[in-house]
PDB file of N, CA and C in Angstrom:
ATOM      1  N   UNK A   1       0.342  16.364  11.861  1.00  0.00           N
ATOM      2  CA  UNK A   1       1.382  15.694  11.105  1.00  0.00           C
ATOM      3  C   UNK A   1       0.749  15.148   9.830  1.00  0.00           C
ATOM      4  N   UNK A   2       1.444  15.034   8.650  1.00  0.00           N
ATOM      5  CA  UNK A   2       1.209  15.050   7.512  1.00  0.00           C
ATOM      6  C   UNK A   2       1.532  13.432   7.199  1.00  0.00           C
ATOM      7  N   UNK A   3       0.894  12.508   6.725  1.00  0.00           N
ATOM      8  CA  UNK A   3       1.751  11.199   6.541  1.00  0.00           C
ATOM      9  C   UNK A   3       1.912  11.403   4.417  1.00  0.00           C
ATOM     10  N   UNK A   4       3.117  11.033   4.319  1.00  0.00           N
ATOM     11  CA  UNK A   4       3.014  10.961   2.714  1.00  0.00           C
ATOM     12  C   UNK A   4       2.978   9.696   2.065  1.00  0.00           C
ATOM     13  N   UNK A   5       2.655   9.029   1.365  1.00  0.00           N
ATOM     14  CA  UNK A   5       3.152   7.863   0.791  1.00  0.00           C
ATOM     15  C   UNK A   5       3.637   7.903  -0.503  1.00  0.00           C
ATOM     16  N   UNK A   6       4.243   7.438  -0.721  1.00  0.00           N
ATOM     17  CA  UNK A   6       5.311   6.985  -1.967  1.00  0.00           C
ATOM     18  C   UNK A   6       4.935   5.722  -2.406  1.00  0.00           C
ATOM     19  N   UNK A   7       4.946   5.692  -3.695  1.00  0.00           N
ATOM     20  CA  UNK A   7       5.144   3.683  -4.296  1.00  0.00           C
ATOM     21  C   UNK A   7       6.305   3.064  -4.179  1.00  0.00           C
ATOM     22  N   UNK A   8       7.405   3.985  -4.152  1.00  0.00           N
ATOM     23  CA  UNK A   8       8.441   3.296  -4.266  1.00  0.00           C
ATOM     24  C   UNK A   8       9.586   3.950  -3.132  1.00  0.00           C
ATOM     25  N   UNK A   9      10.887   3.395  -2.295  1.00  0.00           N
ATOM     26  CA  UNK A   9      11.699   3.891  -1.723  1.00  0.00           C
ATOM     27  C   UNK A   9      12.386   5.172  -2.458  1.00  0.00           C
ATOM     28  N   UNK A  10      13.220   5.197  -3.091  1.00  0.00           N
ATOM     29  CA  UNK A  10      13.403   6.098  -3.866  1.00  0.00           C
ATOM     30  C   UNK A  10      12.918   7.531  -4.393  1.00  0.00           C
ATOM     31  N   UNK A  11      11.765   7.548  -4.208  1.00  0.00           N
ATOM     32  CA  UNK A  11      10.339   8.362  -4.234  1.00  0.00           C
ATOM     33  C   UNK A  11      10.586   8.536  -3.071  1.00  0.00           C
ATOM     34  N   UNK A  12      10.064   7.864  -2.419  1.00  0.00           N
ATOM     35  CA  UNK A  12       9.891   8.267  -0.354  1.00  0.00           C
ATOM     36  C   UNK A  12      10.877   9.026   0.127  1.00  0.00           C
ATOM     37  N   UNK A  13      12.461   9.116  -0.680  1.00  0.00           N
ATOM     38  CA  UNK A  13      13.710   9.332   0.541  1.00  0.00           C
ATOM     39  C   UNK A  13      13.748  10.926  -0.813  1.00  0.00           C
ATOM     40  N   UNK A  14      13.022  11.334  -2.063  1.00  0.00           N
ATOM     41  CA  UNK A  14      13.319  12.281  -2.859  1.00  0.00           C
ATOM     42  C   UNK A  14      12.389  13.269  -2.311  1.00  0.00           C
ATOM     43  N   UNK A  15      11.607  12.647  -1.901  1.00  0.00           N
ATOM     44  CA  UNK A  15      10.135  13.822  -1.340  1.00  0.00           C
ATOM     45  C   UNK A  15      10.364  13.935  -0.105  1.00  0.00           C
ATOM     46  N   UNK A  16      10.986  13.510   0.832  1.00  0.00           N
ATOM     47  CA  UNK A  16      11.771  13.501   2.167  1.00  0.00           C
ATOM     48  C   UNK A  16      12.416  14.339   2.047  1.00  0.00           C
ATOM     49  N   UNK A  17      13.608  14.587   1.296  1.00  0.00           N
ATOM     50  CA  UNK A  17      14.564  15.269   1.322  1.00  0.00           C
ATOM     51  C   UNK A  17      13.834  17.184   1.071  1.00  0.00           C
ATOM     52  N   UNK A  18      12.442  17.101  -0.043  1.00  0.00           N
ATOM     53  CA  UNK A  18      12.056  18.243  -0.236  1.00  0.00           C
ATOM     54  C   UNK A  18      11.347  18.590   1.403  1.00  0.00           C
ATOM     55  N   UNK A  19      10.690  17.756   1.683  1.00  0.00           N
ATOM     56  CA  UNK A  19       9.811  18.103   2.513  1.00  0.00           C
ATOM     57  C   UNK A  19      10.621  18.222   3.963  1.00  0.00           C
ATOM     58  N   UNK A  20      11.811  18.474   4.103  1.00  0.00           N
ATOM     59  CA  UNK A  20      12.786  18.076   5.170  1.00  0.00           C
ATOM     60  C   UNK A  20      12.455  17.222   6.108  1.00  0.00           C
ATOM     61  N   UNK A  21      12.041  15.738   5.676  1.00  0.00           N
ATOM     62  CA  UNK A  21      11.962  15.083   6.754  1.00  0.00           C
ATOM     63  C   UNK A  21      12.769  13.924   6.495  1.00  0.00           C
ATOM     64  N   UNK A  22      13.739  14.657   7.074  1.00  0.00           N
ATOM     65  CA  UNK A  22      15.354  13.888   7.146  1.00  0.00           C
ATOM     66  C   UNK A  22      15.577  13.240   8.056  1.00  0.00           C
ATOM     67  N   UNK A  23      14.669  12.499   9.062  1.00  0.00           N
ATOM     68  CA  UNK A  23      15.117  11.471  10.267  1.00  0.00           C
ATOM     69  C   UNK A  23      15.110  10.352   9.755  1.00  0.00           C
ATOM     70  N   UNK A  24      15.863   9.455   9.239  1.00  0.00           N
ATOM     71  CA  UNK A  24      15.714   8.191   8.720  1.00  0.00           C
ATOM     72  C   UNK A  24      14.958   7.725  10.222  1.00  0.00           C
ATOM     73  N   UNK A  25      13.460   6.511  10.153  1.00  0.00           N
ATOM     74  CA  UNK A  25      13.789   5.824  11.158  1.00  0.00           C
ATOM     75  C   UNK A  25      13.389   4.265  10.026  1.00  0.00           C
ATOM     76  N   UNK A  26      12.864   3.502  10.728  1.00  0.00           N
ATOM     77  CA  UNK A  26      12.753   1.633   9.870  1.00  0.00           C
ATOM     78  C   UNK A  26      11.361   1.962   9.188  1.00  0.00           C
ATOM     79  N   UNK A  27      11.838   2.486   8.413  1.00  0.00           N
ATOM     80  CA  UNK A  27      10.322   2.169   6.998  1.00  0.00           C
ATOM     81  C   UNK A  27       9.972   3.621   6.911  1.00  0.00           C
ATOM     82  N   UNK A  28      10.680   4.927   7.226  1.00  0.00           N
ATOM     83  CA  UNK A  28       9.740   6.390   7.145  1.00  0.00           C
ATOM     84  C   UNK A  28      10.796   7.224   7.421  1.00  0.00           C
ATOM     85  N   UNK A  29      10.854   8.560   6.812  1.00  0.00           N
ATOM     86  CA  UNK A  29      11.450   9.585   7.275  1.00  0.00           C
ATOM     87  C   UNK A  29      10.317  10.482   7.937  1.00  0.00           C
ATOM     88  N   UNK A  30      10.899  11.290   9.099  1.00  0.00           N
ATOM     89  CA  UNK A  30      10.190  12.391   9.756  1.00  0.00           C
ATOM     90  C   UNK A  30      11.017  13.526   9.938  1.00  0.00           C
ATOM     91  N   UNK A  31       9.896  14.412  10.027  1.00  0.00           N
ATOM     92  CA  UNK A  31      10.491  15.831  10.260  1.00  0.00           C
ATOM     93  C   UNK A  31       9.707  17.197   9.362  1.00  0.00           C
ATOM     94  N   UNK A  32       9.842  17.963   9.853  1.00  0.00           N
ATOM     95  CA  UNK A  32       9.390  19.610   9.004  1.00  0.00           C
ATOM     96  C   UNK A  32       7.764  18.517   9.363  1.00  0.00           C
ATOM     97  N   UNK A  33       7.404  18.831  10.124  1.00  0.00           N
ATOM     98  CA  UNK A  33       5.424  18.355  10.101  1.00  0.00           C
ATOM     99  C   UNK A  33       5.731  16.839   8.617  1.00  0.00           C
ATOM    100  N   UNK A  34       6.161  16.359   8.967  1.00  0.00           N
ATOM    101  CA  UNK A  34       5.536  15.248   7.858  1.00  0.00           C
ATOM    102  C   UNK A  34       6.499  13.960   8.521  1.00  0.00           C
ATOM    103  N   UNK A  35       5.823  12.934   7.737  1.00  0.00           N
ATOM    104  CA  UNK A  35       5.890  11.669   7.801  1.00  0.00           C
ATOM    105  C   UNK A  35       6.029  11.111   6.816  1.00  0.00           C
ATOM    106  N   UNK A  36       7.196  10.546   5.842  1.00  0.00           N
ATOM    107  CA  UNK A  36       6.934   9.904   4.328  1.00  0.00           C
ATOM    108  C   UNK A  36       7.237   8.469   4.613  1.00  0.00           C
ATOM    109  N   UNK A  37       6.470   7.846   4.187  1.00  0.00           N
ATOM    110  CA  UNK A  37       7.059   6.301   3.888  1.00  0.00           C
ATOM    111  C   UNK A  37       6.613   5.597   2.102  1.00  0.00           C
ATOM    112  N   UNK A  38       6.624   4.833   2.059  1.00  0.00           N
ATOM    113  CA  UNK A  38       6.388   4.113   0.862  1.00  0.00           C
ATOM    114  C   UNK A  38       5.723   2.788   0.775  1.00  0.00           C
ATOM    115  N   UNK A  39       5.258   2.563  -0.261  1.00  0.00           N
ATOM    116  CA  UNK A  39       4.628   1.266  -0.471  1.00  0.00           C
ATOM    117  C   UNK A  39       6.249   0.440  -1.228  1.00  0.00           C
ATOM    118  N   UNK A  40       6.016  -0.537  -1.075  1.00  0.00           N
ATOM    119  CA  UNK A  40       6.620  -1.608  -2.241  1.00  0.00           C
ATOM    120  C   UNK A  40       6.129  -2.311  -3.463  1.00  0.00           C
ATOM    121  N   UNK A  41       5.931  -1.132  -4.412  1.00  0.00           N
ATOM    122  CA  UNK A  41       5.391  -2.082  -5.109  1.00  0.00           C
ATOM    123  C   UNK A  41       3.691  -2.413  -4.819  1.00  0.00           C
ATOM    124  N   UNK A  42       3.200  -3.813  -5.113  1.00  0.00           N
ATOM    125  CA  UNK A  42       1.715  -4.460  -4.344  1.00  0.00           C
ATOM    126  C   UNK A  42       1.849  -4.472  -3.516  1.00  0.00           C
ATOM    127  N   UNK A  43       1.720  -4.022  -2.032  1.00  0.00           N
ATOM    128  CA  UNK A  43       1.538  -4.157  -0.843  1.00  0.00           C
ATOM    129  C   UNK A  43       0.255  -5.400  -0.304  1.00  0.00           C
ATOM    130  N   UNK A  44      -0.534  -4.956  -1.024  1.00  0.00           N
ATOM    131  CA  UNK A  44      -1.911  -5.765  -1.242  1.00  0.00           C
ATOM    132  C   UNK A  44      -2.263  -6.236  -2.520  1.00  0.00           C
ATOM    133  N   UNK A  45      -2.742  -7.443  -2.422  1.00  0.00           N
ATOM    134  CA  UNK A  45      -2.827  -7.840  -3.917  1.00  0.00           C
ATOM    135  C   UNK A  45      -4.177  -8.885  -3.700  1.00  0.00           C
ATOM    136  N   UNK A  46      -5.103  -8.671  -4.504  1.00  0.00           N
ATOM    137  CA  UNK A  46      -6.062  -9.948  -5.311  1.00  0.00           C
ATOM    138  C   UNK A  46      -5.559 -10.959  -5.018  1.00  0.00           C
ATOM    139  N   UNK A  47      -6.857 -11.398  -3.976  1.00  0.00           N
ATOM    140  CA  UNK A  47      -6.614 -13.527  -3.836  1.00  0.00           C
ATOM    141  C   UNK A  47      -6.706 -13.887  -5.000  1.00  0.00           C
ATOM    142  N   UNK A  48      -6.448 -15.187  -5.018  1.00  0.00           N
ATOM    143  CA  UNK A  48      -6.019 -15.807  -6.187  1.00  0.00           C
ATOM    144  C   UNK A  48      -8.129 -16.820  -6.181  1.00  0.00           C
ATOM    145  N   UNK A  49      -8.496 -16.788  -8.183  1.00  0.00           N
ATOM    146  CA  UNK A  49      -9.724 -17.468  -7.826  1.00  0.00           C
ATOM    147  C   UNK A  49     -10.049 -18.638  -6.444  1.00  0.00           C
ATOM    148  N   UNK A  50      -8.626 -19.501  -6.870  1.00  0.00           N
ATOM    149  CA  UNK A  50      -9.459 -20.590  -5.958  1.00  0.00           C
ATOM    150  C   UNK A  50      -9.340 -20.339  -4.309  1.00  0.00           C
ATOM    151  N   UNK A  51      -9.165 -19.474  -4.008  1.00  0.00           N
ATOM    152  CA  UNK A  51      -9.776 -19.066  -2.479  1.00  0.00           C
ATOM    153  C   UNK A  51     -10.975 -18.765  -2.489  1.00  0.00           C
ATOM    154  N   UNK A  52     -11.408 -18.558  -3.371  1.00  0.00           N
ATOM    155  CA  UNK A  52     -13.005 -18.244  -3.281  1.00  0.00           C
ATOM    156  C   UNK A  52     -13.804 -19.332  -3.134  1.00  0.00           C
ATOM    157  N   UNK A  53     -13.359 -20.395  -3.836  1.00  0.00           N
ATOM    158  CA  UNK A  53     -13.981 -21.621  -4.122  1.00  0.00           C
ATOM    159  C   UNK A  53     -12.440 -22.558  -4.920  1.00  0.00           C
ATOM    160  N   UNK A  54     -12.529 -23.462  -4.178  1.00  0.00           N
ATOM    161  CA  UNK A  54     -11.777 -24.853  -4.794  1.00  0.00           C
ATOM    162  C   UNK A  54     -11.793 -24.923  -6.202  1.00  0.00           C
ATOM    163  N   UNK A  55     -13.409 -25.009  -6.717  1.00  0.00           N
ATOM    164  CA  UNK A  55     -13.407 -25.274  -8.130  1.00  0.00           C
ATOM    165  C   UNK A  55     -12.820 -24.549  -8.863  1.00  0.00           C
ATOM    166  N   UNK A  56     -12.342 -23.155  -8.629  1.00  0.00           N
ATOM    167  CA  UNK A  56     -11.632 -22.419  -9.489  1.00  0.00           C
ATOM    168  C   UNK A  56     -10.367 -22.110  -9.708  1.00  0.00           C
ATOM    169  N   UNK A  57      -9.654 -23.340  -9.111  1.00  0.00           N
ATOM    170  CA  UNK A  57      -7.863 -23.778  -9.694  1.00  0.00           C
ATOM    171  C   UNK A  57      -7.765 -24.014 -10.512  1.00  0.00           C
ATOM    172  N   UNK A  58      -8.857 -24.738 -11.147  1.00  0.00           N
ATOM    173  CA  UNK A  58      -8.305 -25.140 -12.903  1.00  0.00           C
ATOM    174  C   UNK A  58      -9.472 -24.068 -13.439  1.00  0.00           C
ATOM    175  N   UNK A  59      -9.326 -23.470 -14.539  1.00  0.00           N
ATOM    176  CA  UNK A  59      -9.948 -22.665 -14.945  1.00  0.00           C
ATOM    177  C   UNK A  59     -10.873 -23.166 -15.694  1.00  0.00           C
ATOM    178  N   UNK A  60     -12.097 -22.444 -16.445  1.00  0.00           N
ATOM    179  CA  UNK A  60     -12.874 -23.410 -17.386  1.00  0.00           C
ATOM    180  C   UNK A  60     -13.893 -22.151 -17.380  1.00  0.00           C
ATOM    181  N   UNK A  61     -14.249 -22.100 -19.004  1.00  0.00           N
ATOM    182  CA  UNK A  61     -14.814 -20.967 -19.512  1.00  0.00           C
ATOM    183  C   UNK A  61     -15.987 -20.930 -19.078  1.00  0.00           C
ATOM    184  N   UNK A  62     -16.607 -22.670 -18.436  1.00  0.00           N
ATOM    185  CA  UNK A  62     -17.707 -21.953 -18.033  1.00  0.00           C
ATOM    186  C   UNK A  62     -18.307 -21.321 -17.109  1.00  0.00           C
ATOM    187  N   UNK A  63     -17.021 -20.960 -16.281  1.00  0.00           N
ATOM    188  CA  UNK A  63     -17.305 -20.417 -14.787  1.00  0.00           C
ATOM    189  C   UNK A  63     -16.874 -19.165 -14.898  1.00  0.00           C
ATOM    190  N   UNK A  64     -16.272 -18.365 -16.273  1.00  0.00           N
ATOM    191  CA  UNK A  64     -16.146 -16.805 -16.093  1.00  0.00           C
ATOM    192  C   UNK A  64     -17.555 -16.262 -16.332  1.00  0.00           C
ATOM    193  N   UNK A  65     -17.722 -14.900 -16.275  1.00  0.00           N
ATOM    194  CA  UNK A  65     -16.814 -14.359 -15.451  1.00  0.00           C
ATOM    195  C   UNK A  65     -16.901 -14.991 -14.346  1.00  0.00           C
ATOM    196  N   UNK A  66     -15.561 -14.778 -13.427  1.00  0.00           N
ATOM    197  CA  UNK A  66     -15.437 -14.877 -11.740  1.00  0.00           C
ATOM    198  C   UNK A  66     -15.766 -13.646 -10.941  1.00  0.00           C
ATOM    199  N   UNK A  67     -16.660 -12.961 -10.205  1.00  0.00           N
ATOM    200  CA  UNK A  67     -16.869 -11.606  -9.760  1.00  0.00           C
ATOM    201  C   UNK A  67     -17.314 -12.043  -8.386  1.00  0.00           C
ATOM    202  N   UNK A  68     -16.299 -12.048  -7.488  1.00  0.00           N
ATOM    203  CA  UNK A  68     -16.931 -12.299  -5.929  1.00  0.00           C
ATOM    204  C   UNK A  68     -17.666 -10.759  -5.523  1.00  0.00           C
ATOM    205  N   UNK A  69     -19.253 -11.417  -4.428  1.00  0.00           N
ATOM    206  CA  UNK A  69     -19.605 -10.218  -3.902  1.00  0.00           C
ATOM    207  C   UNK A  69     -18.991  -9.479  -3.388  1.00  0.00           C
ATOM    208  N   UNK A  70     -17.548 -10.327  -2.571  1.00  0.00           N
ATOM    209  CA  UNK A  70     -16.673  -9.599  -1.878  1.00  0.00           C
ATOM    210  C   UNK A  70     -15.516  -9.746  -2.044  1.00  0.00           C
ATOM    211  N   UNK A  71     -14.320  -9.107  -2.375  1.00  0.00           N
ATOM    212  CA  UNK A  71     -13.239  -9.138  -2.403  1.00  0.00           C
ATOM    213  C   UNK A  71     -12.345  -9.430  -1.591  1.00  0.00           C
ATOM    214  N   UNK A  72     -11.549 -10.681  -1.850  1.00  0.00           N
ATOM    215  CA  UNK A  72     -10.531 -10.874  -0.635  1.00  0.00           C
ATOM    216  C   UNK A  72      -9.067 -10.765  -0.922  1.00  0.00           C
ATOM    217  N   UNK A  73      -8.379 -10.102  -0.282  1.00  0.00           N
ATOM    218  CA  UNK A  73      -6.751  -9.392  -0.461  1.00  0.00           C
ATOM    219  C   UNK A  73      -5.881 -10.278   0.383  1.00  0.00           C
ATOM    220  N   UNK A  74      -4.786 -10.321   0.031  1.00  0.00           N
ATOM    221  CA  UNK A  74      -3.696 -11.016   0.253  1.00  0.00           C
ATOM    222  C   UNK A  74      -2.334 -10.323   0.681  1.00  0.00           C
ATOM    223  N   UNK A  75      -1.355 -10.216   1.505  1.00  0.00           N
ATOM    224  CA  UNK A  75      -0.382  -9.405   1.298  1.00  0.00           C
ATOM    225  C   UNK A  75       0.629 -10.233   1.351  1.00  0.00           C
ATOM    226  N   UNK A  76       1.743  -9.990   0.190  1.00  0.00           N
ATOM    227  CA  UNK A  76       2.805 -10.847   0.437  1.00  0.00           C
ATOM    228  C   UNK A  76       3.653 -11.275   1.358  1.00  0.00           C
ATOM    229  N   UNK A  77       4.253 -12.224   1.424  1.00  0.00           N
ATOM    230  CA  UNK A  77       4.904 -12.367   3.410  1.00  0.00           C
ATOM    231  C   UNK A  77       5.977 -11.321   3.133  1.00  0.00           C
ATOM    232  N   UNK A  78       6.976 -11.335   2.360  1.00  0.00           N
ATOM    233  CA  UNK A  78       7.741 -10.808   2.133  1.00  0.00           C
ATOM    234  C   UNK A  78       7.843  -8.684   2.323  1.00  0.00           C
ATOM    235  N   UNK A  79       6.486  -8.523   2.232  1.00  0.00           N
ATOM    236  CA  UNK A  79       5.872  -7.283   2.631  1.00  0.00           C
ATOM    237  C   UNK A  79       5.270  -6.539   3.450  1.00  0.00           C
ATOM    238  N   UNK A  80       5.345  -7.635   4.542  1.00  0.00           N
ATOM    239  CA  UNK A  80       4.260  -7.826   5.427  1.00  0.00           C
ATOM    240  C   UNK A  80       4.755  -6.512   6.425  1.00  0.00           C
ATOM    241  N   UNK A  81       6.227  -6.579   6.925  1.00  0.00           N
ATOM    242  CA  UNK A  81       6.461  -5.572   7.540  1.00  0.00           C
ATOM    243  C   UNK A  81       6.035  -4.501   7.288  1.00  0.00           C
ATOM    244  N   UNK A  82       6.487  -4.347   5.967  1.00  0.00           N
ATOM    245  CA  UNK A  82       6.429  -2.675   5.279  1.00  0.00           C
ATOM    246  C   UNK A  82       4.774  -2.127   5.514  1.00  0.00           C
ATOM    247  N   UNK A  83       3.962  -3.115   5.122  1.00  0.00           N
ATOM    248  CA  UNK A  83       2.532  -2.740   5.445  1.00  0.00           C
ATOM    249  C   UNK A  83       2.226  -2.136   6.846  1.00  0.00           C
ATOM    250  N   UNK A  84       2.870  -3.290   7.727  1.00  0.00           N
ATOM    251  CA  UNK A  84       2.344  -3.347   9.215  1.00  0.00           C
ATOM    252  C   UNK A  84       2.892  -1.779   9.555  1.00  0.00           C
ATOM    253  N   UNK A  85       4.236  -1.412   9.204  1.00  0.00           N
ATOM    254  CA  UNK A  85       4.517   0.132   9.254  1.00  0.00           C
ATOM    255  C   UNK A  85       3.521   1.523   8.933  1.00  0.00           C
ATOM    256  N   UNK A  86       3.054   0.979   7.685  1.00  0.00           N
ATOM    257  CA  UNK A  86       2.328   2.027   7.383  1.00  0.00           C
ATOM    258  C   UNK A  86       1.163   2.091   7.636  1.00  0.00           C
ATOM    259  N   UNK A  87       0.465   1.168   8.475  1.00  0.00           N
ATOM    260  CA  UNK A  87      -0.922   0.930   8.820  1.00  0.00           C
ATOM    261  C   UNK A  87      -0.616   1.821  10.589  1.00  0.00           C
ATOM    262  N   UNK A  88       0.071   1.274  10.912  1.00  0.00           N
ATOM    263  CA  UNK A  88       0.967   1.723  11.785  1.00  0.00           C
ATOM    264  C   UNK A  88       0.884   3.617  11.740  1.00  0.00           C
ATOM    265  N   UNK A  89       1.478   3.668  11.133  1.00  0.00           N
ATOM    266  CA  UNK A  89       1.916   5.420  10.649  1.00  0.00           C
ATOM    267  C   UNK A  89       0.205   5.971  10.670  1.00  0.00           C
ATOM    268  N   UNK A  90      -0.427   5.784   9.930  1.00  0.00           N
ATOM    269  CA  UNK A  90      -1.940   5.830   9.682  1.00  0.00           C
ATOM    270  C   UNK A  90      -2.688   5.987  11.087  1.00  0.00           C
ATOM    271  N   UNK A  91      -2.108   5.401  11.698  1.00  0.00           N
ATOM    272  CA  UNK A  91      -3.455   5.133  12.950  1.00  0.00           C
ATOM    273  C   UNK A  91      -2.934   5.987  14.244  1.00  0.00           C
ATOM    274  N   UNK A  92      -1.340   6.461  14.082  1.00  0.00           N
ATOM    275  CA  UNK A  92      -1.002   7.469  15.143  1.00  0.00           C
ATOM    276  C   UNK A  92      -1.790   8.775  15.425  1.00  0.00           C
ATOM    277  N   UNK A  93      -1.762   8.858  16.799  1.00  0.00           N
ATOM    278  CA  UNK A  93      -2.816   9.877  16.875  1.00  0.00           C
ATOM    279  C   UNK A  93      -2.022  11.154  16.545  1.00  0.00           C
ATOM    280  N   UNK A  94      -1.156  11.721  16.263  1.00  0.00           N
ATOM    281  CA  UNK A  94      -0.572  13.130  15.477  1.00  0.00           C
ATOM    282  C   UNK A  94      -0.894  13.150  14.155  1.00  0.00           C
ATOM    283  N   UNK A  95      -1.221  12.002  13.398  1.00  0.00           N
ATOM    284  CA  UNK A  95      -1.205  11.935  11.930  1.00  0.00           C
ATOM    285  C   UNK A  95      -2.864  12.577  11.340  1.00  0.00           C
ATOM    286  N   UNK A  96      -2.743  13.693  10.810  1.00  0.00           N
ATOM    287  CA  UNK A  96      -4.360  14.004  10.412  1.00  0.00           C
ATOM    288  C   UNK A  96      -4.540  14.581   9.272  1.00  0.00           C
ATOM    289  N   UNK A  97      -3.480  13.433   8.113  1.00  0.00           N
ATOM    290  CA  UNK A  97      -4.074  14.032   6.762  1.00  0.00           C
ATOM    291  C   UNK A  97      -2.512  12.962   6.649  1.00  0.00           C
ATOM    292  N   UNK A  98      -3.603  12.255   5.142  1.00  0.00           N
ATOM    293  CA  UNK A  98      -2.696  11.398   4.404  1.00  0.00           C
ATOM    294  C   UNK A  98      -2.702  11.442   3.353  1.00  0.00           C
ATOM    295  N   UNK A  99      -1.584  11.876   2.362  1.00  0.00           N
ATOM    296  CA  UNK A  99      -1.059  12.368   0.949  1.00  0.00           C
ATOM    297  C   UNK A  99      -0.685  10.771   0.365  1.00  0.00           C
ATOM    298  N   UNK A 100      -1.781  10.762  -0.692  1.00  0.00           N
ATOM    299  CA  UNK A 100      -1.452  10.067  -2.247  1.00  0.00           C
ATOM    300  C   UNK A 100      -0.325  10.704  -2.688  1.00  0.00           C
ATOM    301  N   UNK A 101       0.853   9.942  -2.555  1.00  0.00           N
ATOM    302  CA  UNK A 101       2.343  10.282  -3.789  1.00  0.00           C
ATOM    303  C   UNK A 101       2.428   9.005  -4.479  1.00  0.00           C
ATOM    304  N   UNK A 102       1.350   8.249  -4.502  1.00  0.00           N
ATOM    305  CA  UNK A 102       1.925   6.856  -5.818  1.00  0.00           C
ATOM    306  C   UNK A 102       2.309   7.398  -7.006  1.00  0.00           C
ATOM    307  N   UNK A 103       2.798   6.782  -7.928  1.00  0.00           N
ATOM    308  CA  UNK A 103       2.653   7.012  -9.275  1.00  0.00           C
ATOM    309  C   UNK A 103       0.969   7.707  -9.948  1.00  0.00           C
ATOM    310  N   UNK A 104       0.918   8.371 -10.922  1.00  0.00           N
ATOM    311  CA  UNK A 104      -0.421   8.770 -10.988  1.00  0.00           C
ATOM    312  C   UNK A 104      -0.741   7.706 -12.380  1.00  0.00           C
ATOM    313  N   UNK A 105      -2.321   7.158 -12.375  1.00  0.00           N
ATOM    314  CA  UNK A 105      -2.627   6.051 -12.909  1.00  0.00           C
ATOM    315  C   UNK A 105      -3.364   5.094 -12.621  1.00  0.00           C
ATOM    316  N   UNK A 106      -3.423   4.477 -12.827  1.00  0.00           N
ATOM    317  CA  UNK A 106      -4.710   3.370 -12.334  1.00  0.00           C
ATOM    318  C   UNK A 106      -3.810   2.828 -11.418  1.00  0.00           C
ATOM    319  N   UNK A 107      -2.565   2.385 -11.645  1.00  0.00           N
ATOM    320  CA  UNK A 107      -1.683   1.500 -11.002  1.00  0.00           C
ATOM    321  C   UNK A 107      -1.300   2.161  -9.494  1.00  0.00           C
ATOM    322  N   UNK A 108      -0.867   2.900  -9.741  1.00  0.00           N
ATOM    323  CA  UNK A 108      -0.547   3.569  -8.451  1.00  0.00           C
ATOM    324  C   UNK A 108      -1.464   4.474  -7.337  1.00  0.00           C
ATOM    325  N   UNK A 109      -2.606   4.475  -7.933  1.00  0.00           N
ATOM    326  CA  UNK A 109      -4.237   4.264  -7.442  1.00  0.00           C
ATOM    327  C   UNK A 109      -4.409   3.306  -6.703  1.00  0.00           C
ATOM    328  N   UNK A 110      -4.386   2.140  -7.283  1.00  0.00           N
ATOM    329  CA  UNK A 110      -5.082   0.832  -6.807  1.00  0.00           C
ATOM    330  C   UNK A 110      -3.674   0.947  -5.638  1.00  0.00           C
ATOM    331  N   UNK A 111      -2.323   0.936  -5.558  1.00  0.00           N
ATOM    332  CA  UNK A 111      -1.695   0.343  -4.684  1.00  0.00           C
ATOM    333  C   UNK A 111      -1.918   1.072  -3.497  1.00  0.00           C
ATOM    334  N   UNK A 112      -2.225   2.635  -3.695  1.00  0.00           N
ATOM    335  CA  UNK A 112      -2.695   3.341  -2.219  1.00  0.00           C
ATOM    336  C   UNK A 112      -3.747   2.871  -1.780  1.00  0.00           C
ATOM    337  N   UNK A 113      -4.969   3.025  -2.689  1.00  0.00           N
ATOM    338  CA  UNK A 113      -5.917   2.887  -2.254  1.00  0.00           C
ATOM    339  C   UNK A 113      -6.136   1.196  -1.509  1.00  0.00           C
ATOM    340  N   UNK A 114      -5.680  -0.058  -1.832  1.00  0.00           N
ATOM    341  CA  UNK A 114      -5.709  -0.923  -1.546  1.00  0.00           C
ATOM    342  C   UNK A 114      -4.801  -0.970   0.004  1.00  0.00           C
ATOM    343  N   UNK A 115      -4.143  -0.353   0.383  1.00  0.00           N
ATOM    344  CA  UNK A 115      -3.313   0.072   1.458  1.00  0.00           C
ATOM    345  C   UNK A 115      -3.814   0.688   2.663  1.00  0.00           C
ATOM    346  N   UNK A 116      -4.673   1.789   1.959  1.00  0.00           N
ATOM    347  CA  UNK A 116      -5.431   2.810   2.619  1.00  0.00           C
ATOM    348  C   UNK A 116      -6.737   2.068   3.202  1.00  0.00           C
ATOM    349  N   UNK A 117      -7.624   1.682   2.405  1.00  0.00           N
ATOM    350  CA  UNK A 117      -8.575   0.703   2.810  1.00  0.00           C
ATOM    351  C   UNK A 117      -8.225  -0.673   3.799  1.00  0.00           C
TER     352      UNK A 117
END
């Protein structure tokens, strides 16, 4: 099974329709070997500085740059489902190959890849 992702709904239910996977179910169409769902938008997004450290709520030039060794991600509550779906979709054992359909770009890069990881 093929999983696809999309950035956007709209995208997800247009490449569905090519790829005949016309089963609506909650967050994905299936069918014809594939699986499409979509991101929303940021699914995952950049903590904000001061999770890293307190001191960096108020900003102050002399603490840029800010470059943590490690990066910490955030997902909106509001998104939370849609993620948990597609992490979900990802980890089924039929699924053995997952298609980049974001937008092409840095932008729609970062939102798979931040998803995917």
């Amino acid at each position: 099974m093929k999983l696809v992702l999309a950035e956007k709904p709209s995208v997800a239910k247009t490449l569905s329709a090519v790829l005949n996977a016309n089963k609506r179910e909650d967050g994905f169409f299936i069918g014809g070997g594939y699986i499409v769902t979509w991101a929303v938008g940021h699914l995952v997004e950049f903590a904000r500085a001061d999770e890293y450290d307190p001191k960096f709520a108020k900003w102050r030039y002399a603490d840029l740059p800010i470059i943590p060794k490690e990066w910490k991600y955030n997902v909106a509550k509001d998104k939370k489902k849609q993620l948990k779906i597609i992490s979900d979709l990802m980890n089924r054992a039929d699924v053995n190959t997952v298609i980049c359909a974001t937008d092409d770009g840095r932008e729609g890069e970062l939102i798979f890849r931040l998803i995917y990881e």
